[in-house]
C-alpha atoms as a PDB file:
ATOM      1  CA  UNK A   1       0.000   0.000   0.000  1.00  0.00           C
ATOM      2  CA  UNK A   2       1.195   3.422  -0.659  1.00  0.00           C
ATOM      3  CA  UNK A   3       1.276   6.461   1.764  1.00  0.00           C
ATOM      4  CA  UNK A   4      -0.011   9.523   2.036  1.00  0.00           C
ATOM      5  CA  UNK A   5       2.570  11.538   0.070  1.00  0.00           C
ATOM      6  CA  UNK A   6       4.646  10.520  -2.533  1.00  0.00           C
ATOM      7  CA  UNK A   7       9.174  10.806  -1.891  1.00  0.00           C
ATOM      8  CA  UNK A   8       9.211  14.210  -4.266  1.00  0.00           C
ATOM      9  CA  UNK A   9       6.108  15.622  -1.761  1.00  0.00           C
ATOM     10  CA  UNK A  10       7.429  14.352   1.212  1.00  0.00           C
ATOM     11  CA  UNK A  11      11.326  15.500   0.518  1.00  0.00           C
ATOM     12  CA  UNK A  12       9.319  19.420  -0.264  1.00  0.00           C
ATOM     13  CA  UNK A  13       7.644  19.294   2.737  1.00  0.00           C
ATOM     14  CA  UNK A  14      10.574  18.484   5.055  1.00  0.00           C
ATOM     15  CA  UNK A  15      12.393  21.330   2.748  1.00  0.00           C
ATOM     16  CA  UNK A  16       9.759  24.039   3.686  1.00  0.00           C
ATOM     17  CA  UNK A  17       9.678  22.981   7.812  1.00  0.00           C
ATOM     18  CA  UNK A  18      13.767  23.114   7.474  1.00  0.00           C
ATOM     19  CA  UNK A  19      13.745  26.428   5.984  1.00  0.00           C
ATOM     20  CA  UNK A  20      10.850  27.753   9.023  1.00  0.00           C
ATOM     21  CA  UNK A  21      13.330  26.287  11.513  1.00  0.00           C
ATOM     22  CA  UNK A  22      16.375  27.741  10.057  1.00  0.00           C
ATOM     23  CA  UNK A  23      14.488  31.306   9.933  1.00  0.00           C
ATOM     24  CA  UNK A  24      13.490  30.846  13.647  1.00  0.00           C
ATOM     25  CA  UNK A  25      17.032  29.549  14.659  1.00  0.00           C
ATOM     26  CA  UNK A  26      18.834  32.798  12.582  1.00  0.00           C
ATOM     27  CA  UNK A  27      15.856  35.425  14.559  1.00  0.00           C
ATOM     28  CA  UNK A  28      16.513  33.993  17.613  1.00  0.00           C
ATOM     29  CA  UNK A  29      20.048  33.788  17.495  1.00  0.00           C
ATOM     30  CA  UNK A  30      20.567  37.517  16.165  1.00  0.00           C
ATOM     31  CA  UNK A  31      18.020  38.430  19.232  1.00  0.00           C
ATOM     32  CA  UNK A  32      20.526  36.801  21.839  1.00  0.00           C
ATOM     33  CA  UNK A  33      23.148  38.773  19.982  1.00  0.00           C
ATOM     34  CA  UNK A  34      21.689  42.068  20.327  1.00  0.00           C
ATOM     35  CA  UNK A  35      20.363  40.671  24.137  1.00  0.00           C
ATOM     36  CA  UNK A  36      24.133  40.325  25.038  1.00  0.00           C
ATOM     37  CA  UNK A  37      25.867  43.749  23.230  1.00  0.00           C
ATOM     38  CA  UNK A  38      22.991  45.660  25.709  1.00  0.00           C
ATOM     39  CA  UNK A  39      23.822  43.552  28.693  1.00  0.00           C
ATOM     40  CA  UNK A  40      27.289  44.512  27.798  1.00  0.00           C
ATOM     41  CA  UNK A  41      26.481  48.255  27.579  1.00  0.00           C
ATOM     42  CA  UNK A  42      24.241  48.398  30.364  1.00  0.00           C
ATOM     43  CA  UNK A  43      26.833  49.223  33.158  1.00  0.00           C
ATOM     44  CA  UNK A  44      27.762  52.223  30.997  1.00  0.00           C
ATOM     45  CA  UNK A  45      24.392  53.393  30.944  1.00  0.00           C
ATOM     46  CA  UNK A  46      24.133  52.828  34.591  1.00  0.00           C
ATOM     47  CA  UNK A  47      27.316  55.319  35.181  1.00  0.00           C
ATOM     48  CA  UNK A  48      25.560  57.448  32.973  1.00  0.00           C
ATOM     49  CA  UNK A  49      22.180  57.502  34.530  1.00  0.00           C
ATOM     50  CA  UNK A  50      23.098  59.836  37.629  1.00  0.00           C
ATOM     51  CA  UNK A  51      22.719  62.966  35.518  1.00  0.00           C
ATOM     52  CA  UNK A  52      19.296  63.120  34.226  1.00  0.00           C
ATOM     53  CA  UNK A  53      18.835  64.164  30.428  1.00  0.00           C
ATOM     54  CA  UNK A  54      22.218  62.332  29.670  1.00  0.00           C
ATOM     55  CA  UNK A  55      21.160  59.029  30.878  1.00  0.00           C
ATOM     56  CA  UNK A  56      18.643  58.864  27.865  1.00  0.00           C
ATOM     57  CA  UNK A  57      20.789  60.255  25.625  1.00  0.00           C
ATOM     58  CA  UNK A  58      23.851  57.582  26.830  1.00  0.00           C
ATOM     59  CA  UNK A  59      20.883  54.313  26.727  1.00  0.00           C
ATOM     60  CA  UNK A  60      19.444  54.970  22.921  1.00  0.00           C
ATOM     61  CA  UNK A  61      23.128  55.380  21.433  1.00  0.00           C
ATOM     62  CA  UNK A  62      24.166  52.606  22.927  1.00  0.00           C
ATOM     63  CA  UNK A  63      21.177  50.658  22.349  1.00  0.00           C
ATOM     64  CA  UNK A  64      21.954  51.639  19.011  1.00  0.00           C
ATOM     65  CA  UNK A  65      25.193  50.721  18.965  1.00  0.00           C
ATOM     66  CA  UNK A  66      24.585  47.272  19.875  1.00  0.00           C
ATOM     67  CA  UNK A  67      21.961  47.048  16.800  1.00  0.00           C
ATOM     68  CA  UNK A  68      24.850  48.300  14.675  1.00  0.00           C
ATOM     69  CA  UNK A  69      27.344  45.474  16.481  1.00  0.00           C
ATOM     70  CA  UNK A  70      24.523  42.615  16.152  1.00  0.00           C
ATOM     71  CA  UNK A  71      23.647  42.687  12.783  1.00  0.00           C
ATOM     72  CA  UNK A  72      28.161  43.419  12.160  1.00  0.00           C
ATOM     73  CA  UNK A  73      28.179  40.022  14.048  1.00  0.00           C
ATOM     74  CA  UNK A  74      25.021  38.061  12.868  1.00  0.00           C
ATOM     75  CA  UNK A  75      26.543  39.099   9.323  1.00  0.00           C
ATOM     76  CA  UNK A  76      29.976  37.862   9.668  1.00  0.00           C
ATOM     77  CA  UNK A  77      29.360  34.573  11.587  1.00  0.00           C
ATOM     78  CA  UNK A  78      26.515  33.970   8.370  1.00  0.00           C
ATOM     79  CA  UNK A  79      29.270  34.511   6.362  1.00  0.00           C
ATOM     80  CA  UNK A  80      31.298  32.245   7.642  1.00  0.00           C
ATOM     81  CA  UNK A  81      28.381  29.685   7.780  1.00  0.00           C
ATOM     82  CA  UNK A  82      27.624  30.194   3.863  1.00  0.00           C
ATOM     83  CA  UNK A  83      31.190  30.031   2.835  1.00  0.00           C
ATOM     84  CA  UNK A  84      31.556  26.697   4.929  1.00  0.00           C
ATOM     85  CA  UNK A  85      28.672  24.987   3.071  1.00  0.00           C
ATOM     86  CA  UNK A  86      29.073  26.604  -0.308  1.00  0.00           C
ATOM     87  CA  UNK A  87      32.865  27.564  -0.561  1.00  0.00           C
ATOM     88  CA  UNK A  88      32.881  28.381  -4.522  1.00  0.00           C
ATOM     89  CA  UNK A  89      29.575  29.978  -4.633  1.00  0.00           C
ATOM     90  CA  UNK A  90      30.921  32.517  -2.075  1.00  0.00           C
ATOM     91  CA  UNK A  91      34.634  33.153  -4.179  1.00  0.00           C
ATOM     92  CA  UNK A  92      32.199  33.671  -6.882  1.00  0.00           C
ATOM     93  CA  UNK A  93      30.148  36.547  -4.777  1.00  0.00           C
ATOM     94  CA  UNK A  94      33.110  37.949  -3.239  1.00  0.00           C
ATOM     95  CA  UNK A  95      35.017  38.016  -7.055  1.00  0.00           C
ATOM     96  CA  UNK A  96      31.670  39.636  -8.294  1.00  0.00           C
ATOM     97  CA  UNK A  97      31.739  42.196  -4.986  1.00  0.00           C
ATOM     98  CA  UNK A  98      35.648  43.055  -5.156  1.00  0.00           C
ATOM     99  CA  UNK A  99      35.115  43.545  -9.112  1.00  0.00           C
ATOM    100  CA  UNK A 100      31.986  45.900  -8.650  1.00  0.00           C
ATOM    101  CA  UNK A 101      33.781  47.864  -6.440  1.00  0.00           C
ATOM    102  CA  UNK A 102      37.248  48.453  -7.899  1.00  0.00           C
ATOM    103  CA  UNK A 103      35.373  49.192 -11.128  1.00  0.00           C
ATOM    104  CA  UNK A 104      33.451  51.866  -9.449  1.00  0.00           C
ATOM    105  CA  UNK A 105      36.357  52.852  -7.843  1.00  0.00           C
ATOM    106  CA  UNK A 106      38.057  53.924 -11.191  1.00  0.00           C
ATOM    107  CA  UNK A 107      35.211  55.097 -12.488  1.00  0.00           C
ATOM    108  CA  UNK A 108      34.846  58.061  -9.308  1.00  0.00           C
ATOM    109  CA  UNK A 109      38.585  58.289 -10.204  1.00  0.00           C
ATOM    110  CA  UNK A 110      37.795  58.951 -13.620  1.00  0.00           C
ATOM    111  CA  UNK A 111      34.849  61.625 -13.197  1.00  0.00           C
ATOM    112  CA  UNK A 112      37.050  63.094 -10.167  1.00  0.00           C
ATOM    113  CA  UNK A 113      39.762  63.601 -13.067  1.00  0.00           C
ATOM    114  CA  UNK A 114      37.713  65.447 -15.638  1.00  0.00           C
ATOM    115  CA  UNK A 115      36.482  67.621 -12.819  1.00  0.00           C
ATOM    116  CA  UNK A 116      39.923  69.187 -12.273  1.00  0.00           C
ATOM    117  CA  UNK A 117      40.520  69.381 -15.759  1.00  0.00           C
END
């Protein structure tokens, strides 16, 4: 007797609950991150708190300063993941990235040129 779902059904299934856990895991994770860079800051803000219209001003730029530090984090350690699991995909981005950039780079150089002229 045959099941439910046939292999090609089954294998997209388990493909779409992987993907769902793998979003949850990469939220959560980047949460703890950003949990951790305030925790680390907190002390600071602490210190700061004594005079009054400086404590608030010390707490949101270091809260954002620990958004900026997260997602610097969350970013590189992805990085890392992708170019462990797809090592010639990610030459192939960073060749593409490098390229982009020096080309631009020559071109600013080029209109910065005809501006002096």
């Amino acid at each position: 007797s045959r099941g439910l779902y046939s292999p090609c059904e089954m294998l997209n299934r388990e493909r779409g609950r992987q993907a769902t856990r793998m979003t949850i895991m990469r939220v959560l994770c980047f949460l703890l991150l950003f949990l951790g860079w305030v925790l680390i800051f907190r002390p600071l803000v602490v210190l700061a708190d004594v005079i009054p219209l400086l404590g608030d001003l010390v707490a949101v730029s270091f809260l954002l300063a620990a958004a900026v530090l997260s997602c610097t984090c969350f970013t590189a350690v992805e990085a890392v993941f992708f170019f462990a699991l797809r090592p010639i995909m990610t030459l192939l981005v960073v060749a593409v990235v490098l390229g982009g950039s020096m080309a631009l780079t020559l071109y600013a150089g080029q209109l910065e040129g005809k501006k002096m002229m």
